[in-house]
PDB file of N, CA and C in Angstrom:
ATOM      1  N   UNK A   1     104.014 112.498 105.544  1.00  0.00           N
ATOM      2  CA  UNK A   1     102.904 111.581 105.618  1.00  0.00           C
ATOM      3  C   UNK A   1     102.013 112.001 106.787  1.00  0.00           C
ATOM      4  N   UNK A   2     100.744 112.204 106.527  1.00  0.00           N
ATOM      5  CA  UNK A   2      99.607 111.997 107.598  1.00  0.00           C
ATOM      6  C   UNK A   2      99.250 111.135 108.245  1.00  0.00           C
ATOM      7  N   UNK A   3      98.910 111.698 109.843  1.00  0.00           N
ATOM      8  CA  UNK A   3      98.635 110.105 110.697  1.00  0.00           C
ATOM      9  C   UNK A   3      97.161 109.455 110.117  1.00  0.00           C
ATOM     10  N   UNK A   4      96.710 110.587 109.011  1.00  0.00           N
ATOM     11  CA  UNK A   4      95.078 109.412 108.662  1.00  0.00           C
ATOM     12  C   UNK A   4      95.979 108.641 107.313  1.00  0.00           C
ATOM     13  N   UNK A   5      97.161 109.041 106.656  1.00  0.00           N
ATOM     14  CA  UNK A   5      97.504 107.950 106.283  1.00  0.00           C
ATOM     15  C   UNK A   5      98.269 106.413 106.406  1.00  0.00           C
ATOM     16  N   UNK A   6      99.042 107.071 107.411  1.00  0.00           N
ATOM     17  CA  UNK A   6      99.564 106.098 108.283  1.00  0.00           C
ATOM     18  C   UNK A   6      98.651 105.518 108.967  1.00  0.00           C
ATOM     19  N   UNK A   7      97.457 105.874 109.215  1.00  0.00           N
ATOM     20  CA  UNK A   7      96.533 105.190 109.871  1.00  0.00           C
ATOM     21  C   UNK A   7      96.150 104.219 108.499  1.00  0.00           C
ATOM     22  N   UNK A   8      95.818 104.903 107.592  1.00  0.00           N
ATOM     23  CA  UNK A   8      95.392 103.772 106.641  1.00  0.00           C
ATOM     24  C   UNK A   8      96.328 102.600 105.950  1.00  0.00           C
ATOM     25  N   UNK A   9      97.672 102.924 106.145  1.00  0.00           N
ATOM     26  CA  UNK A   9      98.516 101.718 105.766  1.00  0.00           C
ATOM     27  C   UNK A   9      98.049 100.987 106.630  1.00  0.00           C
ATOM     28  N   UNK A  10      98.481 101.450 107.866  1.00  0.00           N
ATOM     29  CA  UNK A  10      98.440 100.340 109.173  1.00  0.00           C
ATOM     30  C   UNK A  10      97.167  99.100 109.217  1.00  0.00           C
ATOM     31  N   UNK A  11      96.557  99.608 108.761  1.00  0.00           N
ATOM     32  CA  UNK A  11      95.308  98.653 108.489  1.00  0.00           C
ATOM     33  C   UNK A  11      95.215  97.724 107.455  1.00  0.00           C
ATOM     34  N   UNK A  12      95.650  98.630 105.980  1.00  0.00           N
ATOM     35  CA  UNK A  12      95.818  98.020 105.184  1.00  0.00           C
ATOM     36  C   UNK A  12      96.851  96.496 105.524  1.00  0.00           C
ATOM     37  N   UNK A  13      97.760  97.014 106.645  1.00  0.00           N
ATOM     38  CA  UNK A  13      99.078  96.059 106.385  1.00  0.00           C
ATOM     39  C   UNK A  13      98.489  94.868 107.647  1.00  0.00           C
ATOM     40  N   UNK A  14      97.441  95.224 108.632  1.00  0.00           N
ATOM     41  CA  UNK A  14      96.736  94.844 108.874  1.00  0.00           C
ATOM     42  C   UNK A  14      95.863  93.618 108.433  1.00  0.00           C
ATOM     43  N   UNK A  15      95.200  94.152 107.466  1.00  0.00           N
ATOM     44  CA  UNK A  15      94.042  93.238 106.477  1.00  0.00           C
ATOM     45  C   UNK A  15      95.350  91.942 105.382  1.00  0.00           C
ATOM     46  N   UNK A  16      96.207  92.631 105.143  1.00  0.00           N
ATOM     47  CA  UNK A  16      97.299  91.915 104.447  1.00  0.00           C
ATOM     48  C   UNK A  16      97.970  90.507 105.179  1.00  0.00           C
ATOM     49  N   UNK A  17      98.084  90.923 106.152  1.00  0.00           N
ATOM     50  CA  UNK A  17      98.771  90.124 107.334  1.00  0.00           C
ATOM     51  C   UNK A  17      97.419  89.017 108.038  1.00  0.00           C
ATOM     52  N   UNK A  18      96.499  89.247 108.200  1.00  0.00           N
ATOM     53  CA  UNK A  18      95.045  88.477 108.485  1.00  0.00           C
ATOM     54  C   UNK A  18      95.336  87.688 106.947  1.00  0.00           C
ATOM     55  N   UNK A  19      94.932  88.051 106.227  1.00  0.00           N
ATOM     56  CA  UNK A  19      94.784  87.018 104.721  1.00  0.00           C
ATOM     57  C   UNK A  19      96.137  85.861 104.797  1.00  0.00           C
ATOM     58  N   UNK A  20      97.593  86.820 104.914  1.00  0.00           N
ATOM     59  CA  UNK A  20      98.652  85.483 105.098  1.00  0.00           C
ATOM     60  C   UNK A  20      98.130  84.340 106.618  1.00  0.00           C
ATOM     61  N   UNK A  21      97.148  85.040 107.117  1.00  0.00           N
ATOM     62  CA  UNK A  21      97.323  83.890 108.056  1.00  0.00           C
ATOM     63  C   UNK A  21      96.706  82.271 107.996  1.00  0.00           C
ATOM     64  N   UNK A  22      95.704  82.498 106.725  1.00  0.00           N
ATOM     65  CA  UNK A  22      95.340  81.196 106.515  1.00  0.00           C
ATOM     66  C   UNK A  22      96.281  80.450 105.719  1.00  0.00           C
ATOM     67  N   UNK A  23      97.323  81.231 104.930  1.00  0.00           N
ATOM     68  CA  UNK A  23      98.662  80.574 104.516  1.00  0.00           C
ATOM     69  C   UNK A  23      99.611  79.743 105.603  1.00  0.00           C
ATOM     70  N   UNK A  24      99.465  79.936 106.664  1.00  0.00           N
ATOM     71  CA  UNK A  24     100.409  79.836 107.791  1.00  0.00           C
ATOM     72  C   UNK A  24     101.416  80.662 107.659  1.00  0.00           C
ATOM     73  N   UNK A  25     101.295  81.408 107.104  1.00  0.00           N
ATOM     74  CA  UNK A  25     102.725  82.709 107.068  1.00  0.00           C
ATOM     75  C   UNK A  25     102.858  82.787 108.576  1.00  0.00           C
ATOM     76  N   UNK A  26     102.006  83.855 109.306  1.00  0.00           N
ATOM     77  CA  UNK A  26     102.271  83.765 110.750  1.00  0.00           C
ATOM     78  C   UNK A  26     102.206  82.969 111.811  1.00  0.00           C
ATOM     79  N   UNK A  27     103.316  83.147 112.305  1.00  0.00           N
ATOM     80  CA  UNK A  27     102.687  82.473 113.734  1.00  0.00           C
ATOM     81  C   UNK A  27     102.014  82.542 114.833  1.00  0.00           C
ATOM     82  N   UNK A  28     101.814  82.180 115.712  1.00  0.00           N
ATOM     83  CA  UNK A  28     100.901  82.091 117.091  1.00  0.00           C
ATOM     84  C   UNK A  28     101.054  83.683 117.556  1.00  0.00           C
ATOM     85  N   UNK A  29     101.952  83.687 118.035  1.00  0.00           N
ATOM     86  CA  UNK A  29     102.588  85.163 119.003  1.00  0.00           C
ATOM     87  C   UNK A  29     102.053  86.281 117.439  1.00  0.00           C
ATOM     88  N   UNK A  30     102.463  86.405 116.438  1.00  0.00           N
ATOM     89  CA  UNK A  30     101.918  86.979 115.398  1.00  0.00           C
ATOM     90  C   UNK A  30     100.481  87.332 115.678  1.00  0.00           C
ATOM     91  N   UNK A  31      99.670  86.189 115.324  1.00  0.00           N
ATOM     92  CA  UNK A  31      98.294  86.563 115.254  1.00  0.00           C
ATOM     93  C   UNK A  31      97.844  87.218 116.633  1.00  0.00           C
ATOM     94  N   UNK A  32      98.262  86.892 117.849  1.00  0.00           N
ATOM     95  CA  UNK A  32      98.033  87.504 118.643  1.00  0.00           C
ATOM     96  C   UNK A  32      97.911  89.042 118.657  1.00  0.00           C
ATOM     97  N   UNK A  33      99.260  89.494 118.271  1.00  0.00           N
ATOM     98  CA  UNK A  33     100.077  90.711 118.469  1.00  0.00           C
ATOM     99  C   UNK A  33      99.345  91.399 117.174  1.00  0.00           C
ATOM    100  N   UNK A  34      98.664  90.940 116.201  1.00  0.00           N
ATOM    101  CA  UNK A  34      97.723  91.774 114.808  1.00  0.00           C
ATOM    102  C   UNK A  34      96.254  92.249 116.305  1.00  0.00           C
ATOM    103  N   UNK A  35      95.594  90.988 116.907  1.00  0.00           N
ATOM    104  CA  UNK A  35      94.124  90.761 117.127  1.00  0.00           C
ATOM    105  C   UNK A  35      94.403  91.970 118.344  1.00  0.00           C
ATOM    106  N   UNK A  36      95.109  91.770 118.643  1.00  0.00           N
ATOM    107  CA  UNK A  36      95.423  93.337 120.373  1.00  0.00           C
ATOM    108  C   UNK A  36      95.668  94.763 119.494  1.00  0.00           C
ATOM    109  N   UNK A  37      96.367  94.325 118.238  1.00  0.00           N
ATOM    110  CA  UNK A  37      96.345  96.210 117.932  1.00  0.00           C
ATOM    111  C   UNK A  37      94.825  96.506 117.034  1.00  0.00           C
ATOM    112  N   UNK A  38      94.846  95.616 116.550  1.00  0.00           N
ATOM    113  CA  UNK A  38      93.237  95.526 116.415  1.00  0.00           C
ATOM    114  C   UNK A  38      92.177  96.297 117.241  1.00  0.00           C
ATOM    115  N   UNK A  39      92.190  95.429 118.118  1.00  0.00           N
ATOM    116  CA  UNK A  39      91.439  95.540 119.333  1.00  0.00           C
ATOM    117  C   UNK A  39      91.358  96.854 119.840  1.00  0.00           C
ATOM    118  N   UNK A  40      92.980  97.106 120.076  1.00  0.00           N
ATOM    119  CA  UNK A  40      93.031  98.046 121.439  1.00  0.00           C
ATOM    120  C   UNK A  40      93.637  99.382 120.786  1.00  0.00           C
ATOM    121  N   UNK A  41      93.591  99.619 119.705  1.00  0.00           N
ATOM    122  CA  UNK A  41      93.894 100.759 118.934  1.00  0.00           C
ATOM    123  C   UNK A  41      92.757 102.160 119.240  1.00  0.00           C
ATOM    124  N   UNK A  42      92.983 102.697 120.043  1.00  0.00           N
ATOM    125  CA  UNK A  42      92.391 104.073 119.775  1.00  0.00           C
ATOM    126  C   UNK A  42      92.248 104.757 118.866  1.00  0.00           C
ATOM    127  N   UNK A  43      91.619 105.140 117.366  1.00  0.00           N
ATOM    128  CA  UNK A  43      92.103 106.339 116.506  1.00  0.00           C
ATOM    129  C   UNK A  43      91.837 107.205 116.799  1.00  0.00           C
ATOM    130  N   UNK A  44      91.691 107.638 117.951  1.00  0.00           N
ATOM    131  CA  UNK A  44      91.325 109.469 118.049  1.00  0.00           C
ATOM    132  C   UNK A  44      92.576 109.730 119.257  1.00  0.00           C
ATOM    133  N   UNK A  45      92.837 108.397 119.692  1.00  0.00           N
ATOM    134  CA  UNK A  45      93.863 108.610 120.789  1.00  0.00           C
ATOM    135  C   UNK A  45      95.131 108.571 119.898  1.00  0.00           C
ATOM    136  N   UNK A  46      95.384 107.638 119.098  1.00  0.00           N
ATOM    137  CA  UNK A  46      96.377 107.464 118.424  1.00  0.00           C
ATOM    138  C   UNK A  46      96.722 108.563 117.233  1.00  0.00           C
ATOM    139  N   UNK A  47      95.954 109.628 116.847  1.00  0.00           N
ATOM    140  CA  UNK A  47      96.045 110.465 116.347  1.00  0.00           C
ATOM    141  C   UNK A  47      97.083 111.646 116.787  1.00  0.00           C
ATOM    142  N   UNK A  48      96.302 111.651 118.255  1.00  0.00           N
ATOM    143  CA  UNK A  48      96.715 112.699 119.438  1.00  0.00           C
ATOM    144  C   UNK A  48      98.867 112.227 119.318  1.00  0.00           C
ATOM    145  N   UNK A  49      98.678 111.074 119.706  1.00  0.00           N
ATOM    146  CA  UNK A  49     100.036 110.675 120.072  1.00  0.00           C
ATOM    147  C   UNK A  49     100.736 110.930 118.742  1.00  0.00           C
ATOM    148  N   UNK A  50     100.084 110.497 117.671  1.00  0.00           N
ATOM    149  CA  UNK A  50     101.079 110.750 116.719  1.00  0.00           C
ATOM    150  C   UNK A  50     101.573 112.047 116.363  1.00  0.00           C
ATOM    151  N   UNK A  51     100.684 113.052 116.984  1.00  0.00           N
ATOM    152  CA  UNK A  51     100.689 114.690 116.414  1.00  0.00           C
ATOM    153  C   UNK A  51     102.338 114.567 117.280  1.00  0.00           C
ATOM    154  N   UNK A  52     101.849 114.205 118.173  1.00  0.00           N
ATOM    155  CA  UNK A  52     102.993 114.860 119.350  1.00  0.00           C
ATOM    156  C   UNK A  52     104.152 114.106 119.043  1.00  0.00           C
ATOM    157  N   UNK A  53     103.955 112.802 118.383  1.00  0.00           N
ATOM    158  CA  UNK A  53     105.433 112.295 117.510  1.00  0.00           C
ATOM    159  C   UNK A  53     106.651 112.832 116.594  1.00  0.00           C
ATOM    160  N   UNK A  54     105.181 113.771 115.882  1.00  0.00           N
ATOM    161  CA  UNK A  54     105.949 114.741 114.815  1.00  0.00           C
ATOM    162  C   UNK A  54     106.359 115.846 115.552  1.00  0.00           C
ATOM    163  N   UNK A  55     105.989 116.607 116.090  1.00  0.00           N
ATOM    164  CA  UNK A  55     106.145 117.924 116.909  1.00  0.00           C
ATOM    165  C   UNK A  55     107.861 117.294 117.793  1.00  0.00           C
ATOM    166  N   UNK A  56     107.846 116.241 118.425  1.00  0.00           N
ATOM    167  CA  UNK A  56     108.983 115.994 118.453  1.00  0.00           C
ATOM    168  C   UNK A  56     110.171 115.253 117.721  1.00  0.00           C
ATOM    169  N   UNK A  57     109.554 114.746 116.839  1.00  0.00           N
ATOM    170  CA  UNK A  57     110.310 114.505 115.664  1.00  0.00           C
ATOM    171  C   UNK A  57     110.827 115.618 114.973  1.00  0.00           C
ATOM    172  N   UNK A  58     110.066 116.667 114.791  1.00  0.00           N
ATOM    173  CA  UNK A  58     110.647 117.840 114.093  1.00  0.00           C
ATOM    174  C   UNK A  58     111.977 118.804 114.981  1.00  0.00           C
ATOM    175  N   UNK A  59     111.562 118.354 116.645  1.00  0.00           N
ATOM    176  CA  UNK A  59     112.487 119.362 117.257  1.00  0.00           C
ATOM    177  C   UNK A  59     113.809 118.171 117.027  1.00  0.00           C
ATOM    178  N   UNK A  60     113.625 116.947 117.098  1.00  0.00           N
ATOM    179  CA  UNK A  60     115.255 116.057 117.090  1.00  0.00           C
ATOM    180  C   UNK A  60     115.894 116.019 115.966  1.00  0.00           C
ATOM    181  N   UNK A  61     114.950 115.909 114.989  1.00  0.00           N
ATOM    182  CA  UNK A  61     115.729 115.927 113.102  1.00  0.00           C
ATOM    183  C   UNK A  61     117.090 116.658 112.945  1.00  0.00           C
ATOM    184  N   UNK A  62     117.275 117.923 113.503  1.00  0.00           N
ATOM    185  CA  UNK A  62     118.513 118.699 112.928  1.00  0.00           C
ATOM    186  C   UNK A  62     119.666 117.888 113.835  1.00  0.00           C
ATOM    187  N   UNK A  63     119.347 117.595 115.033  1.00  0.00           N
ATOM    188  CA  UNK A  63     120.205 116.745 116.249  1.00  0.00           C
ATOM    189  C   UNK A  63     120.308 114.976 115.165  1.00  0.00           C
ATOM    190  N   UNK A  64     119.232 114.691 114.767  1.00  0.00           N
ATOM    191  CA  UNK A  64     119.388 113.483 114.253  1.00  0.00           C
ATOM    192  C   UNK A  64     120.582 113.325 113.009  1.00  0.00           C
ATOM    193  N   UNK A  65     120.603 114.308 112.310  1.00  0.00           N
ATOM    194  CA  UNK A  65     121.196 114.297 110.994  1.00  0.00           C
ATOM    195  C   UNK A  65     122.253 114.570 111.384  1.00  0.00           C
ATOM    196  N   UNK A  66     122.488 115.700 112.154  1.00  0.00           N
ATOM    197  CA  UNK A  66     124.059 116.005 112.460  1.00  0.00           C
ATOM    198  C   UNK A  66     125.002 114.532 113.236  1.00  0.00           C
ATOM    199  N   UNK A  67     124.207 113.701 113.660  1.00  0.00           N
ATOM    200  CA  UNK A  67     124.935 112.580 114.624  1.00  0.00           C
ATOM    201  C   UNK A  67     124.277 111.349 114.552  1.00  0.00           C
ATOM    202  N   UNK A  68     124.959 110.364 114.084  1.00  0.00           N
ATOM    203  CA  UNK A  68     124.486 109.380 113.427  1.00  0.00           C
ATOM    204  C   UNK A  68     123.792 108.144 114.461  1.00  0.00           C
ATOM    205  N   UNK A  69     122.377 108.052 114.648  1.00  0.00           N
ATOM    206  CA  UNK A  69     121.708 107.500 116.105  1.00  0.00           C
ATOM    207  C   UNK A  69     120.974 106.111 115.138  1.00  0.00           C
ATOM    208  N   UNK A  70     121.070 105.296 116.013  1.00  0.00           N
ATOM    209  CA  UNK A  70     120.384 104.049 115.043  1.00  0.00           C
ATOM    210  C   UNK A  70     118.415 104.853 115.584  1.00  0.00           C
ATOM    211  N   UNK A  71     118.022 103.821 114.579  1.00  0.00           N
ATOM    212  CA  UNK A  71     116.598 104.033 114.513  1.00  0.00           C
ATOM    213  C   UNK A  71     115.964 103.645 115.761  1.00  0.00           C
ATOM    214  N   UNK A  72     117.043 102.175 116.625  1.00  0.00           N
ATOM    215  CA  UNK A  72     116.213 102.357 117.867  1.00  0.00           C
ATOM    216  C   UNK A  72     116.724 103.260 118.648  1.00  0.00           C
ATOM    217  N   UNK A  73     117.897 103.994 118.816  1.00  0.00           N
ATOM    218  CA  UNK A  73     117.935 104.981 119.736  1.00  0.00           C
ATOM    219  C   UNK A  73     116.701 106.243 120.124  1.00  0.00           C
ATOM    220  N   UNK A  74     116.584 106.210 118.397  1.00  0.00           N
ATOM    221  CA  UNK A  74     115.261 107.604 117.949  1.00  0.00           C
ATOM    222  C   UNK A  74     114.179 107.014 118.523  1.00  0.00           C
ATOM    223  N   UNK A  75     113.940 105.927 118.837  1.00  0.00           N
ATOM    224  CA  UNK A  75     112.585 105.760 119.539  1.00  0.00           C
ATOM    225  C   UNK A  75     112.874 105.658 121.189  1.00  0.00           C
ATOM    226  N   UNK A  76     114.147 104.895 121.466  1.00  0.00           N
ATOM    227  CA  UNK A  76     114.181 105.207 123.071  1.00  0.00           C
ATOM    228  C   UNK A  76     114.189 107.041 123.395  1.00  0.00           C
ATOM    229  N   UNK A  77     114.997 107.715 122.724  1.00  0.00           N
ATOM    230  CA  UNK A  77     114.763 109.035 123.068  1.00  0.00           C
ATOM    231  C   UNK A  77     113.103 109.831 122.855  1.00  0.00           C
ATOM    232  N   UNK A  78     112.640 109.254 121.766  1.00  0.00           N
ATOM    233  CA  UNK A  78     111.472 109.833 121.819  1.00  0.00           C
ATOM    234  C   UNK A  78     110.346 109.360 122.878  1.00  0.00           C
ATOM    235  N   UNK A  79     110.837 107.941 122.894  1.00  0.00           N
ATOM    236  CA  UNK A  79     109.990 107.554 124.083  1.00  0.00           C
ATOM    237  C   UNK A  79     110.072 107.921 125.574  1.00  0.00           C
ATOM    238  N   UNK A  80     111.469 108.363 125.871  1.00  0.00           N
ATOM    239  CA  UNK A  80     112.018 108.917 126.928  1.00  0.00           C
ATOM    240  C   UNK A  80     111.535 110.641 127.696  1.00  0.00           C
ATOM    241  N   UNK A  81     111.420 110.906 126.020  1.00  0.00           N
ATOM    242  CA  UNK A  81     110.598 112.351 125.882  1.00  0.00           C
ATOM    243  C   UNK A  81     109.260 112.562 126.311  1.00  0.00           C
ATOM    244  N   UNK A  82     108.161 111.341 125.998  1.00  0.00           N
ATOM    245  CA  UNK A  82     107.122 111.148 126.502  1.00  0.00           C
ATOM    246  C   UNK A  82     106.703 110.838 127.755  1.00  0.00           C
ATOM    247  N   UNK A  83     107.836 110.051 128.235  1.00  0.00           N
ATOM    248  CA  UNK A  83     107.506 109.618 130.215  1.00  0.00           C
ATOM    249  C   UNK A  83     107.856 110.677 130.293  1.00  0.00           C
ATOM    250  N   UNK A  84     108.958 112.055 130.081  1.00  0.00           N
ATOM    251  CA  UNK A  84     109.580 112.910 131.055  1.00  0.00           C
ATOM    252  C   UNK A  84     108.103 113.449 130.826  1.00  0.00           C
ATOM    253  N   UNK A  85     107.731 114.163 130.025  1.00  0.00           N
ATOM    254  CA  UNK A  85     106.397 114.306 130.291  1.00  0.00           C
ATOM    255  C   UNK A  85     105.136 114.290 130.520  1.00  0.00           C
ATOM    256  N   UNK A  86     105.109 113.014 131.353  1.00  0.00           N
ATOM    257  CA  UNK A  86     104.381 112.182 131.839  1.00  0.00           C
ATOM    258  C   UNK A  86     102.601 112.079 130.471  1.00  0.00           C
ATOM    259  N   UNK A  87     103.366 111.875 129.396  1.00  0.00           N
ATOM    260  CA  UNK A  87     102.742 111.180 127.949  1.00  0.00           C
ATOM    261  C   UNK A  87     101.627 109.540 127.774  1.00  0.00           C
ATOM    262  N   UNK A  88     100.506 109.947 127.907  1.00  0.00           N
ATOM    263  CA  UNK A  88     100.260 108.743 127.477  1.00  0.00           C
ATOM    264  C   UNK A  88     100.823 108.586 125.726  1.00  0.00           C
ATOM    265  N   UNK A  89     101.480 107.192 125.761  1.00  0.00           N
ATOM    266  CA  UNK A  89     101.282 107.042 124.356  1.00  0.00           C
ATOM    267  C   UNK A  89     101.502 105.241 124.174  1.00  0.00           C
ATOM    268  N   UNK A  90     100.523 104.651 124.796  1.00  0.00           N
ATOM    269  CA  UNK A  90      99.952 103.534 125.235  1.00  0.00           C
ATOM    270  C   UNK A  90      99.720 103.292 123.132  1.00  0.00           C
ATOM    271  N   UNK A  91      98.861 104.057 122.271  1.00  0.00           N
ATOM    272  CA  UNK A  91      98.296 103.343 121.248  1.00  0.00           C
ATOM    273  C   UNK A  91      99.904 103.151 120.298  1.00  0.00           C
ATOM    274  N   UNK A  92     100.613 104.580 120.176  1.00  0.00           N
ATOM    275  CA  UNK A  92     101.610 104.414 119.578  1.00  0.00           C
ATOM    276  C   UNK A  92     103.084 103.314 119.542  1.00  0.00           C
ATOM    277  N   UNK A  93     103.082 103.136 121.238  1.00  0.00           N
ATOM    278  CA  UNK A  93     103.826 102.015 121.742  1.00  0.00           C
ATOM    279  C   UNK A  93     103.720 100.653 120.750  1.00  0.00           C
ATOM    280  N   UNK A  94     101.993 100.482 121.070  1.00  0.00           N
ATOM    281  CA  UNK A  94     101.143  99.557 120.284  1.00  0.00           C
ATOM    282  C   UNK A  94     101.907  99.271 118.498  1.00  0.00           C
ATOM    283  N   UNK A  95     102.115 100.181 117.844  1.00  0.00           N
ATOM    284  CA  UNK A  95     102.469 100.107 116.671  1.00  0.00           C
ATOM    285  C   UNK A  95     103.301  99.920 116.112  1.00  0.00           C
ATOM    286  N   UNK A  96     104.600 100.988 117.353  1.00  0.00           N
ATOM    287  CA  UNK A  96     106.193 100.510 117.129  1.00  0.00           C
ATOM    288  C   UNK A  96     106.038  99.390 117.429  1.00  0.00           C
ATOM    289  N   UNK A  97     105.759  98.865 118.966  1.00  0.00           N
ATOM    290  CA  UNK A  97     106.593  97.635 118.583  1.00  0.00           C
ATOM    291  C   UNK A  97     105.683  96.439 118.001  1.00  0.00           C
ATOM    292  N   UNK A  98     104.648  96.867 117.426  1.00  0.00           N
ATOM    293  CA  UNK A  98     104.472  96.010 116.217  1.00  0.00           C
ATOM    294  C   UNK A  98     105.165  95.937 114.932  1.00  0.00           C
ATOM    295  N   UNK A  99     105.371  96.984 114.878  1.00  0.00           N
ATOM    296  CA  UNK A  99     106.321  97.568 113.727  1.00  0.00           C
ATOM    297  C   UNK A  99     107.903  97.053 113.570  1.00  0.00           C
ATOM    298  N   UNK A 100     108.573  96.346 115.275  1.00  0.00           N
ATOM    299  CA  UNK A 100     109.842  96.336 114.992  1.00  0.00           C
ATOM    300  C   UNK A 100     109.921  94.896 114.877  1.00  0.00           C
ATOM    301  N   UNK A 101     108.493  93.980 115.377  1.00  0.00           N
ATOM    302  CA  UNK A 101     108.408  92.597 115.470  1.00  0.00           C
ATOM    303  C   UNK A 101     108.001  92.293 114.058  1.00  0.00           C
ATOM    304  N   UNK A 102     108.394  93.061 112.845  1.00  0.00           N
ATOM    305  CA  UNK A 102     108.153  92.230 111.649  1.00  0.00           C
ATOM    306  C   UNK A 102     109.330  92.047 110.857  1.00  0.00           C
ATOM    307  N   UNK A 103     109.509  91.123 110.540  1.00  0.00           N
ATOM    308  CA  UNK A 103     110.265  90.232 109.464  1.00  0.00           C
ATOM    309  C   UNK A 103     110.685  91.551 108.959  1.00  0.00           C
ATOM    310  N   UNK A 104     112.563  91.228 108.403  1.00  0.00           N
ATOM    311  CA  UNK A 104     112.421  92.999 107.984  1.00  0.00           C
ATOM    312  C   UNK A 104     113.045  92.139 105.962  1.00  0.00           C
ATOM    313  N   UNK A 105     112.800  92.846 105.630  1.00  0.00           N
ATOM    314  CA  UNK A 105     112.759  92.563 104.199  1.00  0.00           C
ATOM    315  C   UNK A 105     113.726  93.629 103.356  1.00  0.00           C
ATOM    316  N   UNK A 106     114.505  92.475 102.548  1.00  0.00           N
ATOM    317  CA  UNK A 106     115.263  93.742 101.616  1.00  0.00           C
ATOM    318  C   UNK A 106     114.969  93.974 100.290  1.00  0.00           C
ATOM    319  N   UNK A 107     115.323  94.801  99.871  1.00  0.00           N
ATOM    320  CA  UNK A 107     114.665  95.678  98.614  1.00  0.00           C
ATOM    321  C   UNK A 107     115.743  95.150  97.294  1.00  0.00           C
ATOM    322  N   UNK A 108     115.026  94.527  96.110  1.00  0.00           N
ATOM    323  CA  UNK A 108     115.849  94.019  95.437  1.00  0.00           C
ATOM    324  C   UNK A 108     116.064  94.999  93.916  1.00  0.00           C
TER     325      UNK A 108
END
């Protein structure tokens, strides 16, 4: 997947999540946490970060598969990867943990 498509879910899921809100689907802390990535989303910055997501995503994958790491470990290490190299990745932060604050849903 491409970060201009992942950029375009994100929005999409975005615009999806704004419409449940006149349902009251979300709550307070919710709408907040949509109107800041909104807001404060870089796409030319968030592009940058994501390149460098994959580039290290690709070097951990063979380490990932061989040894069984939950999904948040893969982000503390990747995130760990980014301070050692003193990384902005301020927009991407933005997304995970928007990403881990949603309702998680199972597949029927």
């Amino acid at each position: 997947m491409s970060a201009f498509e992942l950029i375009d879910i994100l929005n999409s899921l975005l615009n999806n999540l704004k419409n449940r809100k006149n349902e009251h689907f979300i709550n307070t802390e919710m709408e907040i946490i949509i109107d800041s990535i909104e807001e404060e989303v870089n796409e030319d910055e968030y592009f940058n970060e994501f390149m460098a997501f994959i580039n290290i995503f690709q070097d951990k994958f063979d380490d990932w598969t061989k040894n069984v790491i939950s999904v948040e470990q893969k982000w503390v290490q990747i995130f760990n990867i980014f301070e050692e190299k003193d990384v902005n990745v301020s927009n991407l932060a933005m997304v995970v943990e928007f990403a881990f604050c949603l309702p998680c849903q199972t597949r029927q």
